[in-house]
C-alpha atoms as a PDB file:
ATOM      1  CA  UNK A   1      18.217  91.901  34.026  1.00  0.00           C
ATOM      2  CA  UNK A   2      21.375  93.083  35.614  1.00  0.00           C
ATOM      3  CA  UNK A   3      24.619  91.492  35.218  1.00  0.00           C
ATOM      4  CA  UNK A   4      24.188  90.076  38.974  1.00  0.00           C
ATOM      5  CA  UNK A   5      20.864  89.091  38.218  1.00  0.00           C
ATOM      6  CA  UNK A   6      22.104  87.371  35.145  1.00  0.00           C
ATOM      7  CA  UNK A   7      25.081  84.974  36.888  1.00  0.00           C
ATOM      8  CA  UNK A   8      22.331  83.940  39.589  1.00  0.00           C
ATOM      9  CA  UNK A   9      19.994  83.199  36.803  1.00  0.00           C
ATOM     10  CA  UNK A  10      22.508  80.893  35.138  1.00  0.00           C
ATOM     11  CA  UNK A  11      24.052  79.406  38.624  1.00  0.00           C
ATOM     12  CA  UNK A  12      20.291  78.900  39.634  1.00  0.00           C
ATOM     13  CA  UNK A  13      19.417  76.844  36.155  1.00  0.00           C
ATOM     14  CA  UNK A  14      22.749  75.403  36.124  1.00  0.00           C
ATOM     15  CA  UNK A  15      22.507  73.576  39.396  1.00  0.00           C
ATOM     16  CA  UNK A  16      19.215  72.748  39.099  1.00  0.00           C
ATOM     17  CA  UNK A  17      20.014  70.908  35.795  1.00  0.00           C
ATOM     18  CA  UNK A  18      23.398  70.169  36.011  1.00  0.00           C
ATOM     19  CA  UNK A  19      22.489  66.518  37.906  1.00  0.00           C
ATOM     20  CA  UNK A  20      20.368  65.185  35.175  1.00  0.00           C
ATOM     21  CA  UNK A  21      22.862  65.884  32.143  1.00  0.00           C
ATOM     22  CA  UNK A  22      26.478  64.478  31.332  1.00  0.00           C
ATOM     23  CA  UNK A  23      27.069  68.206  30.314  1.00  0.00           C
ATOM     24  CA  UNK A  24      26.350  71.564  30.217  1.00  0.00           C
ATOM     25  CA  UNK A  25      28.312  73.809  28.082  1.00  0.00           C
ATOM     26  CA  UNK A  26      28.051  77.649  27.423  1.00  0.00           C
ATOM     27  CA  UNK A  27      28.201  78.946  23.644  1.00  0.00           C
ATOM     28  CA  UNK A  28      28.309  82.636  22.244  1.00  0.00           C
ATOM     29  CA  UNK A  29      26.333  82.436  19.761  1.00  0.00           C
ATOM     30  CA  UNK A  30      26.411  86.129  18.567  1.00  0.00           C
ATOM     31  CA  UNK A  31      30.617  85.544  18.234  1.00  0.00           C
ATOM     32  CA  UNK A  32      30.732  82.485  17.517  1.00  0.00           C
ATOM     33  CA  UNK A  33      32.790  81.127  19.901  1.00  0.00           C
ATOM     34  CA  UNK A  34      32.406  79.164  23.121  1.00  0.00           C
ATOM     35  CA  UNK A  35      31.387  80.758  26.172  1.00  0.00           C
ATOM     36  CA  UNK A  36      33.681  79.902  28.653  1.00  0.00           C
ATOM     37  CA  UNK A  37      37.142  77.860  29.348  1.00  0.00           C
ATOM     38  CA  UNK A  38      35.526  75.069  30.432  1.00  0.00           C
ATOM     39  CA  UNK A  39      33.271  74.499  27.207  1.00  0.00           C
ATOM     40  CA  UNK A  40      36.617  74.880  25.351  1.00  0.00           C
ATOM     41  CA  UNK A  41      38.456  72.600  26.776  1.00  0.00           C
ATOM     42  CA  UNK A  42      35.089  69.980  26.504  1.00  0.00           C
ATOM     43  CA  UNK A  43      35.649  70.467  22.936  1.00  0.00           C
ATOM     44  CA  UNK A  44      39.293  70.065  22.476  1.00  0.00           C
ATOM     45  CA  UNK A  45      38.581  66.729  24.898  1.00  0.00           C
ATOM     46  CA  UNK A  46      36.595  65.743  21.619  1.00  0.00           C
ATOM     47  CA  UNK A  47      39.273  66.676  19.081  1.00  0.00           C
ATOM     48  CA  UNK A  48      38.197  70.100  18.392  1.00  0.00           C
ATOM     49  CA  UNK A  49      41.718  72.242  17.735  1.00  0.00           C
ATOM     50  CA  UNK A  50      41.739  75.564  20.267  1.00  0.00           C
ATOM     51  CA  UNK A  51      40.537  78.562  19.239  1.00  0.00           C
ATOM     52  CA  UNK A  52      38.106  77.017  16.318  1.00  0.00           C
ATOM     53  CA  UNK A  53      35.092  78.939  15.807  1.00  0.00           C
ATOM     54  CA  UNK A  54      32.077  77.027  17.141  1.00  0.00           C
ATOM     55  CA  UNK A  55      30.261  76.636  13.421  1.00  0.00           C
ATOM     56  CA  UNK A  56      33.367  74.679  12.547  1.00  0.00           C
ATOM     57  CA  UNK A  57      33.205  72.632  15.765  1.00  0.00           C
ATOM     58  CA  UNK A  58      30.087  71.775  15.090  1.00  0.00           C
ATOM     59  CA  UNK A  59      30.833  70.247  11.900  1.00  0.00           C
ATOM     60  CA  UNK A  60      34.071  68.361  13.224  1.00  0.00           C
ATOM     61  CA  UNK A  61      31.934  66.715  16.405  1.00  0.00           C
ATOM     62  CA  UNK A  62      29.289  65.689  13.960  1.00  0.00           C
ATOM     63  CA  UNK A  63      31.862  63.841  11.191  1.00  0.00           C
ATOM     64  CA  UNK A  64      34.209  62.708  13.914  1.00  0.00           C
ATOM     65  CA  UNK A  65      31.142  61.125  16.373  1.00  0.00           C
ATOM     66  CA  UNK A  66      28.018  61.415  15.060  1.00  0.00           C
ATOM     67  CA  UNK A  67      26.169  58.618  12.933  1.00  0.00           C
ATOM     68  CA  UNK A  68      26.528  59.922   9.357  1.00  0.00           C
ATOM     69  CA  UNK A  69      22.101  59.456   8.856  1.00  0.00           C
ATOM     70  CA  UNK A  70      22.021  62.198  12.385  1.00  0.00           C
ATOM     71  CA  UNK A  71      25.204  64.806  10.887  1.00  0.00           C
ATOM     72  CA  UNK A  72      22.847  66.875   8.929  1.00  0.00           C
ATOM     73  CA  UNK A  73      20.353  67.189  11.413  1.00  0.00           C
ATOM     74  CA  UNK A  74      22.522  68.098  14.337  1.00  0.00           C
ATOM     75  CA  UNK A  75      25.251  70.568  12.469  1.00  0.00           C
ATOM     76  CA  UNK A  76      21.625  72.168  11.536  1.00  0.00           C
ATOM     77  CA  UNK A  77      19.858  72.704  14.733  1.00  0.00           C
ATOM     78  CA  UNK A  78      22.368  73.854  16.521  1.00  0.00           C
ATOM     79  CA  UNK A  79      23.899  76.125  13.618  1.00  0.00           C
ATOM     80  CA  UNK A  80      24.507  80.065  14.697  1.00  0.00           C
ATOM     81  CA  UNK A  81      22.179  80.826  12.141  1.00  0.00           C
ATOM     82  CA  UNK A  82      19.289  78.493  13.128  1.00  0.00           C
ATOM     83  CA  UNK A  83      19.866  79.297  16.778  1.00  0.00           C
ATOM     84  CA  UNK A  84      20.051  83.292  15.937  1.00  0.00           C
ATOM     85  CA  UNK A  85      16.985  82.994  14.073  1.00  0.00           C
ATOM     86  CA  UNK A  86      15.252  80.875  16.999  1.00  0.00           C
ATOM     87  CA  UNK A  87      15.737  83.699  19.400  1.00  0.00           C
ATOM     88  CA  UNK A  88      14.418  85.912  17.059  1.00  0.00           C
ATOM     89  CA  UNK A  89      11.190  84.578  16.232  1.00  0.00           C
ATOM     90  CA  UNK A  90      10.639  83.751  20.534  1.00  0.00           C
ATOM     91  CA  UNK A  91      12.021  80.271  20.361  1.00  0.00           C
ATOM     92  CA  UNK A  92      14.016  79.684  23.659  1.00  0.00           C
ATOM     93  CA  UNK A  93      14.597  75.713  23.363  1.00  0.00           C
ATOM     94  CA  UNK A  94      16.007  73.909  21.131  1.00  0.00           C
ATOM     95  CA  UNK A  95      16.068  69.987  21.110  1.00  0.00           C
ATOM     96  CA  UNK A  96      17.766  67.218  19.014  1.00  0.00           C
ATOM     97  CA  UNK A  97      17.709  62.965  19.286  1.00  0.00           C
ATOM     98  CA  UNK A  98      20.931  61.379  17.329  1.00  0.00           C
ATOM     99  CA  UNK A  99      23.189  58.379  17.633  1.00  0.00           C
ATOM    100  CA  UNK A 100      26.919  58.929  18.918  1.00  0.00           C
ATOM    101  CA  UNK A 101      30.070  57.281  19.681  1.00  0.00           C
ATOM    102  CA  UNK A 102      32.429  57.228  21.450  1.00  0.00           C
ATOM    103  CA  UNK A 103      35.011  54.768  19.987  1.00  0.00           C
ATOM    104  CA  UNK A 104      33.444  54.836  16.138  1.00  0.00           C
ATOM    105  CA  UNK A 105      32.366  51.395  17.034  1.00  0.00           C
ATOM    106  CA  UNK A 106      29.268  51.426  19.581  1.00  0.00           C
ATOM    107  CA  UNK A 107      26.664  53.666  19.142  1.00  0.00           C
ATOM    108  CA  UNK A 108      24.324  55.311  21.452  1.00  0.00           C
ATOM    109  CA  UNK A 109      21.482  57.854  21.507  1.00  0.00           C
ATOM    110  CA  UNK A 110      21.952  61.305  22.640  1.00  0.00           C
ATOM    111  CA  UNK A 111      20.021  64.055  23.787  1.00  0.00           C
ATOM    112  CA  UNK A 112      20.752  67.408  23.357  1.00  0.00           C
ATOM    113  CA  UNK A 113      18.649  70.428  24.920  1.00  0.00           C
ATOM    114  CA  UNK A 114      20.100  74.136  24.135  1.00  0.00           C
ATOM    115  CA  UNK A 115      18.457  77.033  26.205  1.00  0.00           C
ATOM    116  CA  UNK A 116      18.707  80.796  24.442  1.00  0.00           C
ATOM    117  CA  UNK A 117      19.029  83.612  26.291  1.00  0.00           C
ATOM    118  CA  UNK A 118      20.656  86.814  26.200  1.00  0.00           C
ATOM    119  CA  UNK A 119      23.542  87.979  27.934  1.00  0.00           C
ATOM    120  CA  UNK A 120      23.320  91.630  29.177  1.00  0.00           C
ATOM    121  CA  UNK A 121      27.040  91.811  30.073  1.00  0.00           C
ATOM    122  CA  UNK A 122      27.417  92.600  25.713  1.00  0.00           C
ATOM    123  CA  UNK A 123      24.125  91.915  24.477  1.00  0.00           C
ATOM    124  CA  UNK A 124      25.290  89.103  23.082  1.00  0.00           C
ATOM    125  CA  UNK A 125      22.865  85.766  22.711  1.00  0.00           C
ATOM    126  CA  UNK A 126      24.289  82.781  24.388  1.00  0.00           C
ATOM    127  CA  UNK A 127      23.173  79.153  24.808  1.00  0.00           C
ATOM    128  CA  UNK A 128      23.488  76.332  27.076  1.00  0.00           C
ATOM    129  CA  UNK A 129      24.044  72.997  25.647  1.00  0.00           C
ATOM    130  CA  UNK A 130      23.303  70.087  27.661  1.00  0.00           C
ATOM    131  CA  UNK A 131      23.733  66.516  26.579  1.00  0.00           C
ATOM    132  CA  UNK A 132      21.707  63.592  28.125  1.00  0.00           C
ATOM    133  CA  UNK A 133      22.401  60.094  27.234  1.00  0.00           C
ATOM    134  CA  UNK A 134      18.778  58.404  26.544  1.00  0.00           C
ATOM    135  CA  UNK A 135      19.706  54.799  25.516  1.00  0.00           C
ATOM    136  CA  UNK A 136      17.609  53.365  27.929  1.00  0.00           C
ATOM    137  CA  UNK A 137      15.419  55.556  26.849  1.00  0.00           C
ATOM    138  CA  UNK A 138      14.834  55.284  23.180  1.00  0.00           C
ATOM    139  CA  UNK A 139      15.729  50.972  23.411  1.00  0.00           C
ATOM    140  CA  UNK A 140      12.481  51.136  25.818  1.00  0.00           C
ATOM    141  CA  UNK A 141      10.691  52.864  23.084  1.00  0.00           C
ATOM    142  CA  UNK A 142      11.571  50.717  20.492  1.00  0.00           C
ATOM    143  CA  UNK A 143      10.131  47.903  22.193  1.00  0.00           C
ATOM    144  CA  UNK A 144       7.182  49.419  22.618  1.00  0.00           C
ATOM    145  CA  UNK A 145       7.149  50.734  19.257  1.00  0.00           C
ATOM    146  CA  UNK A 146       7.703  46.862  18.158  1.00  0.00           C
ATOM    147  CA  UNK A 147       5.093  45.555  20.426  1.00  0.00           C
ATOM    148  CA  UNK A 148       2.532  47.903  18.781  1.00  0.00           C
ATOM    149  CA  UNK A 149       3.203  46.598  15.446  1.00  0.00           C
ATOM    150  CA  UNK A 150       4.098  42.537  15.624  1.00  0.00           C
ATOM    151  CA  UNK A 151       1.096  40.345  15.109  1.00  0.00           C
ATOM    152  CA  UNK A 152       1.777  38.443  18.837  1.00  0.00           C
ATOM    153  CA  UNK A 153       0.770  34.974  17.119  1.00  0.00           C
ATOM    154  CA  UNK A 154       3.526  35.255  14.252  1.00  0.00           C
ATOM    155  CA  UNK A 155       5.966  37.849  15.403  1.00  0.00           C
ATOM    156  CA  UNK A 156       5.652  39.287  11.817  1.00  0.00           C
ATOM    157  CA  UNK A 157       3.518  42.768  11.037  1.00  0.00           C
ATOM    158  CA  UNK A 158       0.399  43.113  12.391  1.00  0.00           C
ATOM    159  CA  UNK A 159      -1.970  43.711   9.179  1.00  0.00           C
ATOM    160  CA  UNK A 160      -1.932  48.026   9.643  1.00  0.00           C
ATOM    161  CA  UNK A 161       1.767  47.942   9.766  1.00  0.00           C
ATOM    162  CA  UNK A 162       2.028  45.759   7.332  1.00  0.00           C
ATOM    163  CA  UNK A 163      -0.102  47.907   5.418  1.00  0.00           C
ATOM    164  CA  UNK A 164       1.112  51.464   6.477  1.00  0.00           C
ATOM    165  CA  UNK A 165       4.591  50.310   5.581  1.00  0.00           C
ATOM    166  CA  UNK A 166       3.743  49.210   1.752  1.00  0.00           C
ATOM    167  CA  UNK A 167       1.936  52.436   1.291  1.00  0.00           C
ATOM    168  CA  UNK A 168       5.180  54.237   2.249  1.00  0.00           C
ATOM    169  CA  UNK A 169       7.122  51.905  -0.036  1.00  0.00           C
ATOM    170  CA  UNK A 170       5.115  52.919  -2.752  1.00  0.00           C
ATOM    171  CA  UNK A 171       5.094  56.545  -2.118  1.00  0.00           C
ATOM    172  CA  UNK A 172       8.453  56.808  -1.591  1.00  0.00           C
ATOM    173  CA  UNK A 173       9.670  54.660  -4.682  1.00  0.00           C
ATOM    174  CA  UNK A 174       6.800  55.091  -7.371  1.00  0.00           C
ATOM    175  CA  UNK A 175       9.194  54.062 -10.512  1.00  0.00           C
ATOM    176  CA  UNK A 176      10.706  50.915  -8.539  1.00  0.00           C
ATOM    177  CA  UNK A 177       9.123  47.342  -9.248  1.00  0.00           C
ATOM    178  CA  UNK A 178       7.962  45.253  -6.514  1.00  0.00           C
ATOM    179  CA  UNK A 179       5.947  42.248  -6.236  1.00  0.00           C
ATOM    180  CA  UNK A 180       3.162  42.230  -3.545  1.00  0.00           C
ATOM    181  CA  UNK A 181       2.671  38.368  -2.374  1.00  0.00           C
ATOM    182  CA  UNK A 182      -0.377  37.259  -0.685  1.00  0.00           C
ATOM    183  CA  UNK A 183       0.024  33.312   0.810  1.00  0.00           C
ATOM    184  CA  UNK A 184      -2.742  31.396   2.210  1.00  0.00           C
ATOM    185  CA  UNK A 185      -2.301  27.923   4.607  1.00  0.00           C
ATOM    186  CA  UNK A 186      -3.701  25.281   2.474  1.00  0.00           C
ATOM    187  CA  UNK A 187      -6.871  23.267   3.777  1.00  0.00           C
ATOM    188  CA  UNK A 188      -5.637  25.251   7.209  1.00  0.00           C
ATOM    189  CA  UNK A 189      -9.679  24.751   8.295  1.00  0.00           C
ATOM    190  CA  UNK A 190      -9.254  20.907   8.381  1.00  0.00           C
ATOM    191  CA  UNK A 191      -5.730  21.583  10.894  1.00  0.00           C
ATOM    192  CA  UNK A 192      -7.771  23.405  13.581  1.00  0.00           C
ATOM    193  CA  UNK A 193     -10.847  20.768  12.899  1.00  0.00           C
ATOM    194  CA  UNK A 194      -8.413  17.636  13.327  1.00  0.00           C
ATOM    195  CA  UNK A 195      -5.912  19.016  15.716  1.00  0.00           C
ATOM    196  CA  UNK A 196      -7.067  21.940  17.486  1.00  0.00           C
ATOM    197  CA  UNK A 197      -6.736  25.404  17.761  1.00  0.00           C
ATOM    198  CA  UNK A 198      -3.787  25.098  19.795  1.00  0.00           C
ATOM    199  CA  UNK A 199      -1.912  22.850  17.085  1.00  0.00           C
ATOM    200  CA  UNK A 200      -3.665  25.619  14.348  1.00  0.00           C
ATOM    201  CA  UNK A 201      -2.240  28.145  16.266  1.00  0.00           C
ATOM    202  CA  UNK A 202       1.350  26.487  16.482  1.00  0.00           C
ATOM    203  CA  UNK A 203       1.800  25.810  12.367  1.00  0.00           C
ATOM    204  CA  UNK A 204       0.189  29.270  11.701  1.00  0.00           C
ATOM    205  CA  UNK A 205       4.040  30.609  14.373  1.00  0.00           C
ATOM    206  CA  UNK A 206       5.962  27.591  12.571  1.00  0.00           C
ATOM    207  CA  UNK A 207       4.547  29.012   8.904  1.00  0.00           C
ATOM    208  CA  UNK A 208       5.375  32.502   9.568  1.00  0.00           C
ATOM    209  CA  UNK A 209       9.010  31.798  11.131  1.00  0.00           C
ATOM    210  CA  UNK A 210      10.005  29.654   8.121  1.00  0.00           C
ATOM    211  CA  UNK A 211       8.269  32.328   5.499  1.00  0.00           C
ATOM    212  CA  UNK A 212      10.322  35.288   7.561  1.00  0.00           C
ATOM    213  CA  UNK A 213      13.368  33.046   6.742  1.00  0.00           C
ATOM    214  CA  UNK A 214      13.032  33.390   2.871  1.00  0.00           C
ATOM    215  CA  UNK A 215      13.376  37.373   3.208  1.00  0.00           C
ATOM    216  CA  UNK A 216      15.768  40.290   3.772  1.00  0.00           C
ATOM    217  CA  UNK A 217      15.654  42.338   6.657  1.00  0.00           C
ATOM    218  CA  UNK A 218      14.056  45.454   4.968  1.00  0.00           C
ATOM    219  CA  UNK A 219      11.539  43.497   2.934  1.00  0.00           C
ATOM    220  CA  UNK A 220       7.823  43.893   4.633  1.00  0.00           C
ATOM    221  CA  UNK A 221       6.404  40.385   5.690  1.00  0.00           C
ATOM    222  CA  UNK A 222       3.420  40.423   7.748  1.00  0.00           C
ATOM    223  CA  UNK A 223       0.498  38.424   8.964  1.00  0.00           C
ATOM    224  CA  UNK A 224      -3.377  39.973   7.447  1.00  0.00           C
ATOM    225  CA  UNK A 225      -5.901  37.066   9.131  1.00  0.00           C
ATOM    226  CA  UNK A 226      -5.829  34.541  10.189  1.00  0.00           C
ATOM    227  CA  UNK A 227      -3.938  32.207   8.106  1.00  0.00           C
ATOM    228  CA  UNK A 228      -3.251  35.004   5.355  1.00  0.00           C
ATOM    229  CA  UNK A 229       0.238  36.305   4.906  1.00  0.00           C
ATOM    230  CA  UNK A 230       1.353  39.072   2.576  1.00  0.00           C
ATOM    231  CA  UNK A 231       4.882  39.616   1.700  1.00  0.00           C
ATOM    232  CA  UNK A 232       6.008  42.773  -0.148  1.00  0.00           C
ATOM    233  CA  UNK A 233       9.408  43.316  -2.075  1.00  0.00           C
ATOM    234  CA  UNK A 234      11.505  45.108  -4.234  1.00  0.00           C
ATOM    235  CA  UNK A 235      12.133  43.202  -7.575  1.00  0.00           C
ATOM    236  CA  UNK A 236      14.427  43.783 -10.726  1.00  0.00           C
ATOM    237  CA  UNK A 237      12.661  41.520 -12.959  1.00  0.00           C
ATOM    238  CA  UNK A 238       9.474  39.107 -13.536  1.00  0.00           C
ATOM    239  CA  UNK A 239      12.227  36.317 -13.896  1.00  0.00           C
ATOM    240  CA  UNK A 240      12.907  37.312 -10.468  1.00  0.00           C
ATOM    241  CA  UNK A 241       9.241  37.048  -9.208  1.00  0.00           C
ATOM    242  CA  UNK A 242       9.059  33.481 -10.837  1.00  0.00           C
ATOM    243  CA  UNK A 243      11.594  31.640  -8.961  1.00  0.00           C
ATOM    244  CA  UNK A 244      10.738  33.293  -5.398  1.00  0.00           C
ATOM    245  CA  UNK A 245       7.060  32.148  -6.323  1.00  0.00           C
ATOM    246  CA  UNK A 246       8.668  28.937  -6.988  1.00  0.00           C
ATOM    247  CA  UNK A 247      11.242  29.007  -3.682  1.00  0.00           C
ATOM    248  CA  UNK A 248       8.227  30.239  -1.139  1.00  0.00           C
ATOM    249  CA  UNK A 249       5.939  26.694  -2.568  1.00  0.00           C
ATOM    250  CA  UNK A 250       8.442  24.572  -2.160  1.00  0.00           C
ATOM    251  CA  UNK A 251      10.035  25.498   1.255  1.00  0.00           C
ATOM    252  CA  UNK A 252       6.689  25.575   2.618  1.00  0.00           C
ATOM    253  CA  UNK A 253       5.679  22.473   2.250  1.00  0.00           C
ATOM    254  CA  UNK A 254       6.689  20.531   4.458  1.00  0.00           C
ATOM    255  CA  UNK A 255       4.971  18.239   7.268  1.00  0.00           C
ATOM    256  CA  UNK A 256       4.202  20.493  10.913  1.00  0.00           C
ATOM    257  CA  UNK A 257       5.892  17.840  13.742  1.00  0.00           C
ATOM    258  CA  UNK A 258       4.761  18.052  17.325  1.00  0.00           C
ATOM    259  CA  UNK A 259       4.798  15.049  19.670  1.00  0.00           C
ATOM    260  CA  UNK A 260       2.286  12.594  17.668  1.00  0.00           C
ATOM    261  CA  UNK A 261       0.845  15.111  15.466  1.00  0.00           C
ATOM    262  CA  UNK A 262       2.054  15.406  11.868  1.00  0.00           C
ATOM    263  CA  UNK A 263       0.505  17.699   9.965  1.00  0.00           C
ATOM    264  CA  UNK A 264       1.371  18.429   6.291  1.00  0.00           C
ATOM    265  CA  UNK A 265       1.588  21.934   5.182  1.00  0.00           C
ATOM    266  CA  UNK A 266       1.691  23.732   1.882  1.00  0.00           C
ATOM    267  CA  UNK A 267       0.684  26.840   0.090  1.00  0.00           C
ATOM    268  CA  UNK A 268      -1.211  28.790  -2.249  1.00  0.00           C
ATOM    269  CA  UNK A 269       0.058  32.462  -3.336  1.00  0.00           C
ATOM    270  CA  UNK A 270      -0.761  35.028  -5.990  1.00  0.00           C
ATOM    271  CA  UNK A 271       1.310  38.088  -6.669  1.00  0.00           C
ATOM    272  CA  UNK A 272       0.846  41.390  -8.139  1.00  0.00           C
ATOM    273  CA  UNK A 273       3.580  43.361  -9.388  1.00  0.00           C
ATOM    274  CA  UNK A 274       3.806  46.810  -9.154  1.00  0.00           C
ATOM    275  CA  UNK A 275       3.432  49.131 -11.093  1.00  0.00           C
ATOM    276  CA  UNK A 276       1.697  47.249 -13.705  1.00  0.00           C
ATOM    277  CA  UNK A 277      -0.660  45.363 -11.278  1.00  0.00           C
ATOM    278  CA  UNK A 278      -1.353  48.732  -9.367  1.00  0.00           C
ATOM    279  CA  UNK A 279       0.147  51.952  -7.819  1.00  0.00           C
ATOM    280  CA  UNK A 280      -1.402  51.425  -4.663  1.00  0.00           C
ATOM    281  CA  UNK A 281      -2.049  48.797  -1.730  1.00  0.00           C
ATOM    282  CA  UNK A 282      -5.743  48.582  -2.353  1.00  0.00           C
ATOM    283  CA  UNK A 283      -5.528  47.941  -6.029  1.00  0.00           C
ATOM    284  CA  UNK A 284      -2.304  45.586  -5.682  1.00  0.00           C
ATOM    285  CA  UNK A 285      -4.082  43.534  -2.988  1.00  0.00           C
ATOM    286  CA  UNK A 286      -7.089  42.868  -4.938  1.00  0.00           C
ATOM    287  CA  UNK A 287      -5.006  41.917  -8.044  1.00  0.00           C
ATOM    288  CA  UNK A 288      -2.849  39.383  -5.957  1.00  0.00           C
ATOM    289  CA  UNK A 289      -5.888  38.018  -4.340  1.00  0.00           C
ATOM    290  CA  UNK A 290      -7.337  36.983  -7.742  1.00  0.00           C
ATOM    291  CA  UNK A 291      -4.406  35.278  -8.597  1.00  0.00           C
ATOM    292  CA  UNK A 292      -4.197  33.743  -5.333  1.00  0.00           C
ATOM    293  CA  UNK A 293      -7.895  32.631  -6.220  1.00  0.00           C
ATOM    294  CA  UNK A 294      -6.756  31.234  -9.460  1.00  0.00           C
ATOM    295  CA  UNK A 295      -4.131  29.010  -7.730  1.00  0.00           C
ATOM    296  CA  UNK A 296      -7.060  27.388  -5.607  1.00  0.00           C
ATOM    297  CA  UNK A 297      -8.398  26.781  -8.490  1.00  0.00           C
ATOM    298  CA  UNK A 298      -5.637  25.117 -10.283  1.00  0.00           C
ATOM    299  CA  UNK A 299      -5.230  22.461  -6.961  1.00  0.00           C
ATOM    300  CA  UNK A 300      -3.591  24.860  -4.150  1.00  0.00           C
ATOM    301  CA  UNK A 301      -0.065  24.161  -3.473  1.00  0.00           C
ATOM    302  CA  UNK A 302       1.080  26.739  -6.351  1.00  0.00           C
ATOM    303  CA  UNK A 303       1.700  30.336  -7.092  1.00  0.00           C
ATOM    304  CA  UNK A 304       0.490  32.575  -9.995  1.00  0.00           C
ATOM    305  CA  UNK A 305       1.097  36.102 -11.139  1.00  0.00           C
ATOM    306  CA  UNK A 306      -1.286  38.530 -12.097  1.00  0.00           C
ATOM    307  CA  UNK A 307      -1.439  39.566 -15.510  1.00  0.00           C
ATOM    308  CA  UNK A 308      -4.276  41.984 -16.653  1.00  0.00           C
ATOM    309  CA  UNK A 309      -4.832  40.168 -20.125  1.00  0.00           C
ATOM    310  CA  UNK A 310      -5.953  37.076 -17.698  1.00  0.00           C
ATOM    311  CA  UNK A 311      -8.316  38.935 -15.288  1.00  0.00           C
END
């Protein structure tokens, strides 16, 4: 391609991209440096001193904007190396998600979408850099993503979330103890036979908002069946297992008020604790459910904890 050829290609793709981007900036790769005046003076906009090779920009943007969990990834991608090595093995795109700021305060997601080609003018290989904000975006996909995995009754896990995410906890912290909870709605049978289903199915939304209550943020609570709950968290200690057993019976019982309807509610739970009760979410969920059977059997409204010398 001639050098004509070449500033037509790149007005051509500019133009026809330049509406659907915030940006588009031009990088020599091969030096190291930024293609033009104008992508120069984007980067001193973003505190980037003039005349700093673009590795080292790359780096400053990413500490100075980026979310520290996205640095890594970006400073990586978009690397001379990575992008010189791209080209080389036929890879003309590259593209990378991360969260930005603007004021170190708000965060948004940004898209980033680098184009490799080579410049005949000195044979050098350049890329163009364009950076599309996707918040919309990627909030709209997060409430999809949430959609797909909420139990629509409870709000809490749906029962293969709930799952896939304990399997991950336990792959991803095998030495770490954690106590897997399974909780049961005492006598809830008699509630949809008295009541209703529509009364059943308003304690089962009252149960699981009061049981979310009780637990962090990152701990895994989620809904099984239909009035079976499992909780799943990281503990230090059995001590520590003993008096959440203890918290989750007594905060759940309680009486379920609506109109002229009261309905007392309490519950039964068993617990495994990992490791010693099992490495993995079959074994731990069969060990909690016989302790949860052994509560039942003591008169409901209780908790007990697994022990293999009991089984």
């Amino acid at each position: 391609m001639t050098q004509k050829h070449e500033k037509e290609h790149r007005d051509i793709f500019q133009k026809a991209t330049e509406q659907m981007f915030q940006n588009i900036i031009e990088l020599d790769i091969t030096h190291n440096c930024f293609g033009n005046i104008e992508t120069e003076e984007f980067f001193e906009d973003l505190c980037v001193p003039k005349g700093t090779p673009y590795d080292e920009a790359l780096k400053i943007v990413a500490r100075e904007q980026i979310k520290e969990e996205y640095q890594e990834g970006y400073i990586k991608t978009f690397s001379p190396e990575n992008v010189l090595d791209a080209y080389k093995n036929g890879i003309e795109s590259l593209t990378y998600d991360f969260m930005i700021s603007d004021d170190g305060i708000r965060y948004y997601w940004m898209r980033i979408t680098a184009r490799i080609f080579t410049w005949e003018e000195d044979n050098s290989v350049r890329m163009f850099s364009y950076r599309q904000n996707i918040d919309a975006q990627k909030t709209q996909e997060k409430k999809l993503l949430a959609n797909l995995e909420r139990d629509h009754l409870s709000s809490l896990y749906n029962k293969k979330t709930t799952q896939d995410k304990i399997i991950q906890m336990l792959h991803q912290h095998p030495e770490q103890l954690f106590a897997f909870f399974i909780l049961d709605i005492d006598a809830f049978k008699l509630v949809n036979d008295r009541f209703g289903h529509a009364v059943g199915d308003h304690v089962i939304a009252d149960f699981a908002h009061i049981l979310k209550n009780q637990f962090n943020e990152q701990d895994i609570v989620g809904r099984i069946g239909g009035d079976e709950f499992v909780a799943f968290i990281p503990v230090h200690n059995y001590e520590q297992v003993e008096r959440k057993g203890a918290q989750l019976v007594k905060v759940l019982h309680h009486n379920y008020l609506e109109k002229d309807v009261v309905c007392p509610i309490s519950t039964s739970i068993g617990v495994a604790i990992a490791p010693d009760a099992g490495t993995d979410f079959e074994q731990l969920y069969k060990n909690a459910d016989r302790a949860l059977y052994q509560t039942k059997k003591n008169g409901k409204n209780g908790f007990t904890i697994y022990h293999k010398e009991n089984s």
